[in-house]
N, C-alpha and C. Protein backbone atom coordinates (compact mmCIF):
# COMPACT_ATOMS: atom_id res chain seq x y z
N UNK A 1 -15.89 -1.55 -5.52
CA UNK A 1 -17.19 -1.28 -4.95
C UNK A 1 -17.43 -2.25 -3.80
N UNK A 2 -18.05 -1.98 -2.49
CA UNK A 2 -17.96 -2.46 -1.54
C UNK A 2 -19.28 -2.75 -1.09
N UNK A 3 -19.56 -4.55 -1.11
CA UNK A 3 -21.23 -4.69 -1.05
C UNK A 3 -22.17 -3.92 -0.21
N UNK A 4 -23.44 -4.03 0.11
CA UNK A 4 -24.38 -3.47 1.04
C UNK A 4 -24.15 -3.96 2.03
N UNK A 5 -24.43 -3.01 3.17
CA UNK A 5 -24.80 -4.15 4.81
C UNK A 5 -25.49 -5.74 4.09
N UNK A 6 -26.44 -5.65 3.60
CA UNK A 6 -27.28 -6.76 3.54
C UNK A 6 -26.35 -7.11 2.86
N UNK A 7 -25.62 -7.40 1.70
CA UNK A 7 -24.85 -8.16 1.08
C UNK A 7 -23.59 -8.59 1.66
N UNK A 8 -22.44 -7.69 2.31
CA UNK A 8 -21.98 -8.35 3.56
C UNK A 8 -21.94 -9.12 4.07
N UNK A 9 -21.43 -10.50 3.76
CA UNK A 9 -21.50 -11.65 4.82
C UNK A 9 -20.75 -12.27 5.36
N UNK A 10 -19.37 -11.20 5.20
CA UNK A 10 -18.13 -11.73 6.45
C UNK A 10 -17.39 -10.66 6.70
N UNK A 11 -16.68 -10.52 8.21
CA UNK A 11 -16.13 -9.68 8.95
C UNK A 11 -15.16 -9.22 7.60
N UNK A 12 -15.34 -7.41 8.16
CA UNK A 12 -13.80 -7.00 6.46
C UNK A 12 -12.74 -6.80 7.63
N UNK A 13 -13.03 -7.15 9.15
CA UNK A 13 -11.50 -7.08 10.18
C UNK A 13 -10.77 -8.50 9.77
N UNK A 14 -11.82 -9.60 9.90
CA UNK A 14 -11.04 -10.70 10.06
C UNK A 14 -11.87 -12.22 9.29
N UNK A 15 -12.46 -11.79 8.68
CA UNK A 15 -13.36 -12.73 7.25
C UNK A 15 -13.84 -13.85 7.89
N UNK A 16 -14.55 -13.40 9.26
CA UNK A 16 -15.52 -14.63 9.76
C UNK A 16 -16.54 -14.21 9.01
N UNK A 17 -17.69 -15.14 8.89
CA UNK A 17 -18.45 -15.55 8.21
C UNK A 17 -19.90 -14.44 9.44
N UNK A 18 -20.77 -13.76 9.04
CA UNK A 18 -21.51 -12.91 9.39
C UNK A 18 -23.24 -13.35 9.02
N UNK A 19 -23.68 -13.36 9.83
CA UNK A 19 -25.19 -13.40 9.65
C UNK A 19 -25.60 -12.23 8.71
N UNK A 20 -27.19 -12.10 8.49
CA UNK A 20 -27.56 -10.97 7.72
C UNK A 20 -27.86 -9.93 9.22
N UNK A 21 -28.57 -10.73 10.34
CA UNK A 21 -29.08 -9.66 11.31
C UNK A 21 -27.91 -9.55 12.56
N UNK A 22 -26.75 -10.02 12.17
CA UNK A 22 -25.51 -9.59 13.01
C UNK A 22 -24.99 -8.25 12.61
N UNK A 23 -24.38 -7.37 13.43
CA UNK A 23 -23.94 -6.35 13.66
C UNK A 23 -22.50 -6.34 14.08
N UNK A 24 -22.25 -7.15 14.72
CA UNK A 24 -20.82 -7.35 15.51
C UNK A 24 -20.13 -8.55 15.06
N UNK A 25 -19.24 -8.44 14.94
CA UNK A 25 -18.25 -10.00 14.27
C UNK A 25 -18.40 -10.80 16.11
N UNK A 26 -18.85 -11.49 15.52
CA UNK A 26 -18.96 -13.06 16.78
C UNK A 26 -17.61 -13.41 17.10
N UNK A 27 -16.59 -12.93 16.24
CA UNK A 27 -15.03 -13.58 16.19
C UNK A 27 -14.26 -12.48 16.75
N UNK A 28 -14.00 -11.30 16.62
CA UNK A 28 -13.01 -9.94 16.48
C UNK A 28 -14.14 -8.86 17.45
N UNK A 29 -15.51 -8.65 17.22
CA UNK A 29 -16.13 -7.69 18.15
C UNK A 29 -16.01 -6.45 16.85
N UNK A 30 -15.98 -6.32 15.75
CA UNK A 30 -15.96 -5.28 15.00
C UNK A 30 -17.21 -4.98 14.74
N UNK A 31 -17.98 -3.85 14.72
CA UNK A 31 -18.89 -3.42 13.95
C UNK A 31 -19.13 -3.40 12.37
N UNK A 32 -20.36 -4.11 12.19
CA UNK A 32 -20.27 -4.17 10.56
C UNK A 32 -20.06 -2.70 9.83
N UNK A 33 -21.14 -1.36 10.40
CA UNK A 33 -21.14 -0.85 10.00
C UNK A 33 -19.56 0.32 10.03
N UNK A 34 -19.37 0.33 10.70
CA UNK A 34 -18.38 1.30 10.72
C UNK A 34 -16.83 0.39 9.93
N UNK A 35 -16.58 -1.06 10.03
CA UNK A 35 -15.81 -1.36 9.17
C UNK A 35 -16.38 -1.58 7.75
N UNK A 36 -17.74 -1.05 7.07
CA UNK A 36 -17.98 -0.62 5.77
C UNK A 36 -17.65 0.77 6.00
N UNK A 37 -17.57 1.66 6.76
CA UNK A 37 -17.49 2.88 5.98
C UNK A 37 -15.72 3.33 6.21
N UNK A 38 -15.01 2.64 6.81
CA UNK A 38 -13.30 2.65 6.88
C UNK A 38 -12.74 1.55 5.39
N UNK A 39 -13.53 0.98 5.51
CA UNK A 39 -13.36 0.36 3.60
C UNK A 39 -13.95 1.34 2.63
N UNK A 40 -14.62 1.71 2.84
CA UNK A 40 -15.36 2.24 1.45
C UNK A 40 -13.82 3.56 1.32
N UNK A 41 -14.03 4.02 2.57
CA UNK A 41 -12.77 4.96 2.48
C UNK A 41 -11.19 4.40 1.92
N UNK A 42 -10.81 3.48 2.33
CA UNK A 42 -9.51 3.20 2.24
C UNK A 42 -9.12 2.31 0.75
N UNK A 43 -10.38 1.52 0.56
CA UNK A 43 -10.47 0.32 -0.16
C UNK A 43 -10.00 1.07 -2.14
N UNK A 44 -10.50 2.55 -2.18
CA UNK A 44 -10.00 3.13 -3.79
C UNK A 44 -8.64 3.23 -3.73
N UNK A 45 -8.12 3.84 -2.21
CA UNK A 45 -6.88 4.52 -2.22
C UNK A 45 -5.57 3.09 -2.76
N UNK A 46 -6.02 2.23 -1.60
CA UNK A 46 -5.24 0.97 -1.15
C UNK A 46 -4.99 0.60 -2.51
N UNK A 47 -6.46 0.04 -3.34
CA UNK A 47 -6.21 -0.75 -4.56
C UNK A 47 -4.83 0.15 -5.64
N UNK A 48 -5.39 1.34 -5.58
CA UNK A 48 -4.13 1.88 -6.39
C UNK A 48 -3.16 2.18 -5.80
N UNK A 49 -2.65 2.00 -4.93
CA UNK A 49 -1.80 2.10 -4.12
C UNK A 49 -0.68 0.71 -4.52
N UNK A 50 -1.61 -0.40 -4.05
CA UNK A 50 -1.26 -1.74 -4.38
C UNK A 50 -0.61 -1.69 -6.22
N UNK A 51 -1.27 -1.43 -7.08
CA UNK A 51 -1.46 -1.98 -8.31
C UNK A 51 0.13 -0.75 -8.49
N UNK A 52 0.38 0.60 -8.08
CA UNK A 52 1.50 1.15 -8.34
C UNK A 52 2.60 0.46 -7.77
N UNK A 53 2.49 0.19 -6.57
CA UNK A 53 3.54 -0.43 -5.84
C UNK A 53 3.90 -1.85 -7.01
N UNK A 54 2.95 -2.87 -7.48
CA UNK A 54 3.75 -4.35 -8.19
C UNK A 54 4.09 -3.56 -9.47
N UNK A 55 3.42 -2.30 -9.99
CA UNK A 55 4.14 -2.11 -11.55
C UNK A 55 5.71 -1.50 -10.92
N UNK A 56 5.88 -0.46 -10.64
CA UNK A 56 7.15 -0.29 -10.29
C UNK A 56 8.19 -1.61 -9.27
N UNK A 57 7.53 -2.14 -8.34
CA UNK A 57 8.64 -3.84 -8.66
C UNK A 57 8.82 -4.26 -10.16
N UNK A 58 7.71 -4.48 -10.93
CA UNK A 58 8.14 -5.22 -11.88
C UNK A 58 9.13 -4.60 -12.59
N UNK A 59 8.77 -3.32 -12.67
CA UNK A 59 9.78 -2.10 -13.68
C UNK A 59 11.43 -2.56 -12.70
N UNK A 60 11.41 -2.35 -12.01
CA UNK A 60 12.65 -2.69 -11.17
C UNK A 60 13.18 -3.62 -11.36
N UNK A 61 12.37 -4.68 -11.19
CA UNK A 61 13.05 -5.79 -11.72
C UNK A 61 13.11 -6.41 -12.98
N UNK A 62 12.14 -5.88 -13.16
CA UNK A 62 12.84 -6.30 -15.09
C UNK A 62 13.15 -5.78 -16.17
N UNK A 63 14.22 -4.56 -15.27
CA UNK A 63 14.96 -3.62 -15.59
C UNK A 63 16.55 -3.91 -15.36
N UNK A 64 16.62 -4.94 -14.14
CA UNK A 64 17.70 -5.11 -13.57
C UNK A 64 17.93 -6.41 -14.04
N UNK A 65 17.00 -7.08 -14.65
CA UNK A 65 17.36 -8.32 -15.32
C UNK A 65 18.13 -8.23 -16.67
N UNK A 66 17.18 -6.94 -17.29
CA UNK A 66 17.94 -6.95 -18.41
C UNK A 66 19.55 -6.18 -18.51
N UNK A 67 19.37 -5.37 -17.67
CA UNK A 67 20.95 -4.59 -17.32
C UNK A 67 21.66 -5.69 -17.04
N UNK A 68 21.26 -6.92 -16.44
CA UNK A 68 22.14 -8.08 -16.14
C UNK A 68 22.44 -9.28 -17.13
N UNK A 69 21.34 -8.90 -17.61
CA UNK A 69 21.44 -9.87 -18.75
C UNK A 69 22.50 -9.29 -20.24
N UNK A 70 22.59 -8.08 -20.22
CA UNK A 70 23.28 -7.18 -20.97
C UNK A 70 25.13 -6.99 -20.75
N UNK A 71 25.19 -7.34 -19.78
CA UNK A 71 26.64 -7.21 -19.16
C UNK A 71 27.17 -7.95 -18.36
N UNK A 72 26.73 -9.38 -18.25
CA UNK A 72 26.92 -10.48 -17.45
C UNK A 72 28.57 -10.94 -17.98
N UNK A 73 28.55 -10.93 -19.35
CA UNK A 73 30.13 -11.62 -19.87
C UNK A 73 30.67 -9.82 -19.90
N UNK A 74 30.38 -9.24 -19.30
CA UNK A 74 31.20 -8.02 -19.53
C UNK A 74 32.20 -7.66 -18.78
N UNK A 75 31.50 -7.89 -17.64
CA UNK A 75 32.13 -6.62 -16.19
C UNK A 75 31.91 -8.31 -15.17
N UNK A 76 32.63 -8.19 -13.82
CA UNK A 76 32.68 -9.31 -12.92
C UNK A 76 31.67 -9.28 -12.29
N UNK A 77 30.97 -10.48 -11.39
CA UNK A 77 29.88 -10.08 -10.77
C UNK A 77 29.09 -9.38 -9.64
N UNK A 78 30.87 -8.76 -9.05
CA UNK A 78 30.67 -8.04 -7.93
C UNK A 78 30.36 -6.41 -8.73
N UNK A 79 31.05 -6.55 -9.61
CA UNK A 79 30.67 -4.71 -10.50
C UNK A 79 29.01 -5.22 -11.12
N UNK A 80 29.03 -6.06 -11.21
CA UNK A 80 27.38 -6.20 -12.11
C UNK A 80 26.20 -5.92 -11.15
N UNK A 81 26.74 -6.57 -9.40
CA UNK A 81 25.73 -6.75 -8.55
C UNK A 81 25.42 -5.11 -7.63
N UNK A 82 26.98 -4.52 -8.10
CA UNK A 82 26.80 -3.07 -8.07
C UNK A 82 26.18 -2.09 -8.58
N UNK A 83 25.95 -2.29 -9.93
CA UNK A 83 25.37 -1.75 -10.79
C UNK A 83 23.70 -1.46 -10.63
N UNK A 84 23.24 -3.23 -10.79
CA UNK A 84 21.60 -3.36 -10.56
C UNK A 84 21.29 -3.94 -8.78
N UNK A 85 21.93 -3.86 -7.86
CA UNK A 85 21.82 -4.48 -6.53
C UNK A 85 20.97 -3.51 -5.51
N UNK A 86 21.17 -2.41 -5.81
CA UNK A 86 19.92 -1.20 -5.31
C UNK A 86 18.52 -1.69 -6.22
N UNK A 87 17.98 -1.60 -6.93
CA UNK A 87 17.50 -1.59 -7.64
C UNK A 87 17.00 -2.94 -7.58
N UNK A 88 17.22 -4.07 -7.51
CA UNK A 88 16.83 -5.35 -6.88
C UNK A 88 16.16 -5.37 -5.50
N UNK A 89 16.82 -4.78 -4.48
CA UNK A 89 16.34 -4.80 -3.52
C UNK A 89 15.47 -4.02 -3.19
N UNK A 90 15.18 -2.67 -3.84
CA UNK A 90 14.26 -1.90 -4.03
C UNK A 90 13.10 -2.15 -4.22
N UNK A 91 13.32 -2.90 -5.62
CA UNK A 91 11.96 -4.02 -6.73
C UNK A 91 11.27 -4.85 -4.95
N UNK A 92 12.69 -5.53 -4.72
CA UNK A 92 11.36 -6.64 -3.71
C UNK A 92 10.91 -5.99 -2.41
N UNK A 93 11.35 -4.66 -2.13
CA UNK A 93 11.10 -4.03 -0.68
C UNK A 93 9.58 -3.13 -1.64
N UNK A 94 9.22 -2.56 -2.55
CA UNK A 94 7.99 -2.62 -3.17
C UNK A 94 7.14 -3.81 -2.97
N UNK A 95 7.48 -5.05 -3.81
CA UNK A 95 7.00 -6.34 -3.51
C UNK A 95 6.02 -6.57 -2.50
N UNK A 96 6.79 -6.15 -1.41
CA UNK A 96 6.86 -6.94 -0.19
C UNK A 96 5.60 -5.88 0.99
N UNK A 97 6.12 -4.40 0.17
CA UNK A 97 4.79 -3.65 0.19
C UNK A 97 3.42 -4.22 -0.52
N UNK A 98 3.61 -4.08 -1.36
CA UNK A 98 2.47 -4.08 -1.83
C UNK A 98 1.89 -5.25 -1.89
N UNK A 99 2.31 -6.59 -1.11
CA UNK A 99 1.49 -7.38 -0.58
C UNK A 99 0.90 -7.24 0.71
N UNK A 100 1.55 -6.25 1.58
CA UNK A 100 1.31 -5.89 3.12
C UNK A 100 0.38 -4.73 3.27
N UNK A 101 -0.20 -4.14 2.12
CA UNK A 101 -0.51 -2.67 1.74
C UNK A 101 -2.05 -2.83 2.77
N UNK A 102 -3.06 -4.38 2.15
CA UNK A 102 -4.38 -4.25 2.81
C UNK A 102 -4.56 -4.08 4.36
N UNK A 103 -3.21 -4.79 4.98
CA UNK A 103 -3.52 -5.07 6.42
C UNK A 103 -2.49 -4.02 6.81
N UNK A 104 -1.78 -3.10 6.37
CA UNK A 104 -1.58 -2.37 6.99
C UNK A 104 -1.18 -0.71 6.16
N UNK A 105 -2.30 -0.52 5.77
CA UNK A 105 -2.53 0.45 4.50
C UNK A 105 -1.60 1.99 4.97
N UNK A 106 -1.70 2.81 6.15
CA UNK A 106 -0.86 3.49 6.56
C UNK A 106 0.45 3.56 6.37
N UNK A 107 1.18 2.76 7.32
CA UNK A 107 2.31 2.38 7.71
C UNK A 107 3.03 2.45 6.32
N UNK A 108 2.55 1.30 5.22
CA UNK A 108 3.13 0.57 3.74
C UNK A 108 2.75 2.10 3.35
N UNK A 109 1.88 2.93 2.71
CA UNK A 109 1.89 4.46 2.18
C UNK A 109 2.78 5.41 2.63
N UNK A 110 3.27 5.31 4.12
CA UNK A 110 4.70 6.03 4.79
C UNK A 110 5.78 5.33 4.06
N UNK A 111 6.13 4.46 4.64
CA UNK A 111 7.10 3.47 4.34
C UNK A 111 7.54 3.72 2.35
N UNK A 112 6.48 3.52 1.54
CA UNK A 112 6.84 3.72 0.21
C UNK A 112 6.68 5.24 -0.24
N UNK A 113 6.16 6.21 0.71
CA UNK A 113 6.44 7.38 0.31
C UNK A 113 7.93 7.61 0.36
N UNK A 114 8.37 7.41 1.86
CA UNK A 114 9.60 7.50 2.04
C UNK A 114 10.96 6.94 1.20
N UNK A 115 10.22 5.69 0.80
CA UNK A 115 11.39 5.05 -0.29
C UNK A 115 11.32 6.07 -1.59
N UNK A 116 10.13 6.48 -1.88
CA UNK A 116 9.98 6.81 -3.46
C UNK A 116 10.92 8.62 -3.04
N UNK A 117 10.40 8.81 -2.33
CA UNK A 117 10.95 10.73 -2.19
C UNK A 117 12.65 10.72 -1.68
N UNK A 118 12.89 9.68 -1.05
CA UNK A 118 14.57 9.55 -0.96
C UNK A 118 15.34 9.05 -2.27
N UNK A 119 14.30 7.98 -2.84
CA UNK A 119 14.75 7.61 -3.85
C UNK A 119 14.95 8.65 -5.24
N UNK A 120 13.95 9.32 -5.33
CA UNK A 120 14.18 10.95 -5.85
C UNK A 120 14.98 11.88 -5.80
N UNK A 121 15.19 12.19 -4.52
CA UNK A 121 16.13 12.90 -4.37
C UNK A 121 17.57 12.10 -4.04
N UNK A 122 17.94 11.61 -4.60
CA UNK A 122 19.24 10.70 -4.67
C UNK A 122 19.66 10.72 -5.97
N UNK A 123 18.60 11.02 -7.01
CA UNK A 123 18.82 11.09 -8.26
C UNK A 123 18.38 12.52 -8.73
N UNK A 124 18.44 13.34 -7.81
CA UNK A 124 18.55 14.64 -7.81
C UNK A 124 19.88 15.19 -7.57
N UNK A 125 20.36 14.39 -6.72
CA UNK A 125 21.41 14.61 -6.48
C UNK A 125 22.72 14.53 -7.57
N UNK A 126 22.69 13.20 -7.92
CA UNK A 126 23.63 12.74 -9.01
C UNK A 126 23.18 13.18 -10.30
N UNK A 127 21.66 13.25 -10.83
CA UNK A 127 21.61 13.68 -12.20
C UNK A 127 20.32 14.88 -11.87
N UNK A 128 20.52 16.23 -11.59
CA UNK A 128 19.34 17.02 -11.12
C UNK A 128 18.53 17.47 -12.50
N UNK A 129 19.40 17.89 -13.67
CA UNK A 129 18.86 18.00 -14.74
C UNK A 129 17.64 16.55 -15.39
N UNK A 130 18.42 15.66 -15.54
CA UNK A 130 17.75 13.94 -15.53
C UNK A 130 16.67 13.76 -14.87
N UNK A 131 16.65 13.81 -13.34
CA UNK A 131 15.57 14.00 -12.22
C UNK A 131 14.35 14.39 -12.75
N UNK A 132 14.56 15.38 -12.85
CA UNK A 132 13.33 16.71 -13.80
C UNK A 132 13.02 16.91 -14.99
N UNK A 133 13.86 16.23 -15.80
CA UNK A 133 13.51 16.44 -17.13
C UNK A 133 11.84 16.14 -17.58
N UNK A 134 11.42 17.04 -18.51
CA UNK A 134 9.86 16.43 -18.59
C UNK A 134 10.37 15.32 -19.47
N UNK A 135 9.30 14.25 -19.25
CA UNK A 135 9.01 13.03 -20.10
C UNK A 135 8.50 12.42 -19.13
N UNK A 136 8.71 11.12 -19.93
CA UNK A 136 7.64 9.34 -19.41
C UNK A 136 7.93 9.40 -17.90
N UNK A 137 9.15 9.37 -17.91
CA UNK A 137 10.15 9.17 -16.06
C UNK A 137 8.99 10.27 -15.49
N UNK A 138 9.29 11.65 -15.60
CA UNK A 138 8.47 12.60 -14.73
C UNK A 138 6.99 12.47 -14.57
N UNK A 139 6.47 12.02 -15.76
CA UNK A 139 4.96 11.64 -15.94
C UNK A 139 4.88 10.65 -14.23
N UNK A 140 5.64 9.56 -14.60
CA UNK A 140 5.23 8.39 -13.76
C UNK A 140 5.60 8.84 -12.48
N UNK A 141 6.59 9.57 -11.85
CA UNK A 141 6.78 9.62 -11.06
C UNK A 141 5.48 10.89 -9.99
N UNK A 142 5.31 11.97 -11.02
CA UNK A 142 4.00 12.24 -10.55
C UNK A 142 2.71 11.94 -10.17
N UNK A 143 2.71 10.86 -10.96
CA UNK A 143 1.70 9.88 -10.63
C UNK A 143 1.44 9.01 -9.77
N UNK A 144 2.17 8.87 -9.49
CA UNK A 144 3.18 8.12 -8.03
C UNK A 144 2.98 8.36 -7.03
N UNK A 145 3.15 9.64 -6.83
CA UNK A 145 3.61 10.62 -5.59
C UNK A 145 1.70 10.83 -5.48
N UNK A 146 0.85 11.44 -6.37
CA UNK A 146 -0.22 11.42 -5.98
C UNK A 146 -1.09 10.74 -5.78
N UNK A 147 -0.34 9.04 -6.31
CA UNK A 147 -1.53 7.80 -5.34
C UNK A 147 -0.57 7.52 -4.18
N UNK A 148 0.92 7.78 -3.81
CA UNK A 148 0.84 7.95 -2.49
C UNK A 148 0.40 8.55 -1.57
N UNK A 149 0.21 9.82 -2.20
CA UNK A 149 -0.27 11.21 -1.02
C UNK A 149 -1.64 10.73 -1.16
N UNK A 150 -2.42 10.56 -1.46
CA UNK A 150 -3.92 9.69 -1.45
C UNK A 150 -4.43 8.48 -0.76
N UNK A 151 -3.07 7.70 -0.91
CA UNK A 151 -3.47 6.44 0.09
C UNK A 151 -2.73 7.24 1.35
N UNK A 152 -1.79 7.89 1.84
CA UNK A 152 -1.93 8.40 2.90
C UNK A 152 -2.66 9.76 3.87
N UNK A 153 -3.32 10.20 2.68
CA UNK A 153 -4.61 10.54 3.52
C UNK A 153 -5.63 9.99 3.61
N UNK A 154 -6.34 8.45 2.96
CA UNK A 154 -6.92 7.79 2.67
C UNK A 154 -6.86 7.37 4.41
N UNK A 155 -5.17 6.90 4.68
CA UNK A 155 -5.22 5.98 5.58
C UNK A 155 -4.96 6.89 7.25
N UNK A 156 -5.02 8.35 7.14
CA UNK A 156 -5.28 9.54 8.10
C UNK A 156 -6.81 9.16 8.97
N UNK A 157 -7.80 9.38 7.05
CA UNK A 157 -9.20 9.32 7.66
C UNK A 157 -9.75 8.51 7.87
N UNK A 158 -9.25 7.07 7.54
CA UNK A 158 -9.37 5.81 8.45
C UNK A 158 -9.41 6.05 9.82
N UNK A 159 -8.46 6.58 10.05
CA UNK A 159 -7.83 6.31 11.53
C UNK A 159 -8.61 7.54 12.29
N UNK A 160 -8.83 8.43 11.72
CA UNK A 160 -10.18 9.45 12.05
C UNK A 160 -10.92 8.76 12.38
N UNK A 161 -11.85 8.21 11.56
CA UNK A 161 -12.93 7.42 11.52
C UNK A 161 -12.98 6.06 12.79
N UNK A 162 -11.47 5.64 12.77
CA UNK A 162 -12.00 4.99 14.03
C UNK A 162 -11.87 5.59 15.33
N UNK A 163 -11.15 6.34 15.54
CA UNK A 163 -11.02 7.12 16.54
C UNK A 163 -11.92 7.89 17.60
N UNK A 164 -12.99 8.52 16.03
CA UNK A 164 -14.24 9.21 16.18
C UNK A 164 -15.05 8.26 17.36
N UNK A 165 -15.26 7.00 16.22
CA UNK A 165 -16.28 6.05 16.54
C UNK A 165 -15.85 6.03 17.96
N UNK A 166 -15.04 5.53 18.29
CA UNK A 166 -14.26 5.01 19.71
C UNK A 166 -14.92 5.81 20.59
N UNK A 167 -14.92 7.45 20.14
CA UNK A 167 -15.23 8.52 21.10
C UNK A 167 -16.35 8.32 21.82
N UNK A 168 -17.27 8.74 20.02
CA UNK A 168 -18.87 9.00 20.38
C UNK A 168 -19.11 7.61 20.65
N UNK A 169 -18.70 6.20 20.14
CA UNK A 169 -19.59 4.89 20.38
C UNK A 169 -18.55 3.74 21.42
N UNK A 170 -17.89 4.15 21.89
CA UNK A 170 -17.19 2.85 22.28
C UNK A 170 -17.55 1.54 22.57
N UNK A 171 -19.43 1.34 22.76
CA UNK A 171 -19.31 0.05 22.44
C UNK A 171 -19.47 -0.78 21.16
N UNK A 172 -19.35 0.17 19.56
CA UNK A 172 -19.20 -0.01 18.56
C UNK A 172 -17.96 -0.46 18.06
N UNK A 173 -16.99 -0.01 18.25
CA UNK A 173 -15.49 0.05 18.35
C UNK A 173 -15.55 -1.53 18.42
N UNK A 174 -15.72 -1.85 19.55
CA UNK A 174 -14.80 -2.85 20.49
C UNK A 174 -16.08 -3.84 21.19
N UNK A 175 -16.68 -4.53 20.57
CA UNK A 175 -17.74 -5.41 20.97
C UNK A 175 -17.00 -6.84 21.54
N UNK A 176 -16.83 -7.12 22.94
CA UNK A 176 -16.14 -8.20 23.19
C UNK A 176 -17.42 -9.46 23.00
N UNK A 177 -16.97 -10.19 22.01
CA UNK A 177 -17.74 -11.40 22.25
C UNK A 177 -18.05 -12.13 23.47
N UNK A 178 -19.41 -12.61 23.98
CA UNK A 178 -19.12 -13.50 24.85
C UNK A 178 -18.81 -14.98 24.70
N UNK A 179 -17.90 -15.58 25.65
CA UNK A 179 -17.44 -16.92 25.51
C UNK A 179 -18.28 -17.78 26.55
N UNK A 180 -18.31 -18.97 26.01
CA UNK A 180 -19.11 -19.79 26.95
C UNK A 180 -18.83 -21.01 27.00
């Protein structure tokens, strides 16, 4: 939930500190109001966006810990790092999303759509029956796919929204502070 104008008391572009009867960030030139209503929009999608992106790292990785931890005196460590080494790097390229997700909510919703739907179909490929099977796997992965497709239309009508503004208000958009 995203406070009132009046409750509001720092830029959501760049967390300067905001009067109650300011309108414009003194720091960045953002409009208060129109960066509340590109949060109110983005801010449901993002959070679940975020919170899917660290459970599937964690699933990744402490999935690949235990596959490693399971076959470490087994197999050498170049076959072990074969085994779980996708899947590691996967875990932290999630990670690494879903710490980047607030400041750049678009881009990170492309970016992990793209990992998750290649990553799908790769295991469509090798196990197509497996892929699809109903259960837990298919559950989650549907679930998935529709807080990605959500944070990326989430992060469409953002970009609507500023666009619009730009149109009809351009000096809302883009308030250059004066320096003195």
């Amino acid at each position: 939930m995203l406070p009132s104008r009046e409750m509001n008391t720092t830029c959501l572009r760049c967390r300067r500190p905001l009067a109650e009867e300011e309108r414009y960030c003194s720091g960045c030139g953002a409009d208060r109001e129109l960066e509340l209503a590109i949060a109110a929009e983005l801010d449901p999608a993002i959070s679940s966006l975020q919170r899917w992106l660290l459970v599937c790292a964690a699933l990744l990785l402490g999935l690949s810990a235990l596959v490693w931890e399971h076959y470490r005196d087994q197999v050498s460590p170049a076959a072990l790092w074969s085994m779980v080494g996708s899947s590691v790097i996967s875990g932290l390229a999630l990670g690494v999303l879903a710490l980047l997700a607030r400041r750049f909510p678009l881009p990170v919703a492309v970016i992990a759509s793209a990992l998750f739907f290649f990553n799908w179909a790769a295991q469509l490929i090798v196990d197509p029956v497996g892929a699809v099977a109903p259960g837990l796997g298919l559950a989650l992965r549907i679930m998935f796919a529709i807080v990605l497709v959500g944070a990326i239309l989430a992060g469409f009508k953002a970009r609507a929204l500023r666009r619009n503004a730009a149109e009809r208000f351009p000096q809302a958009t883009v308030h250059h502070p004066k320096r003195g």
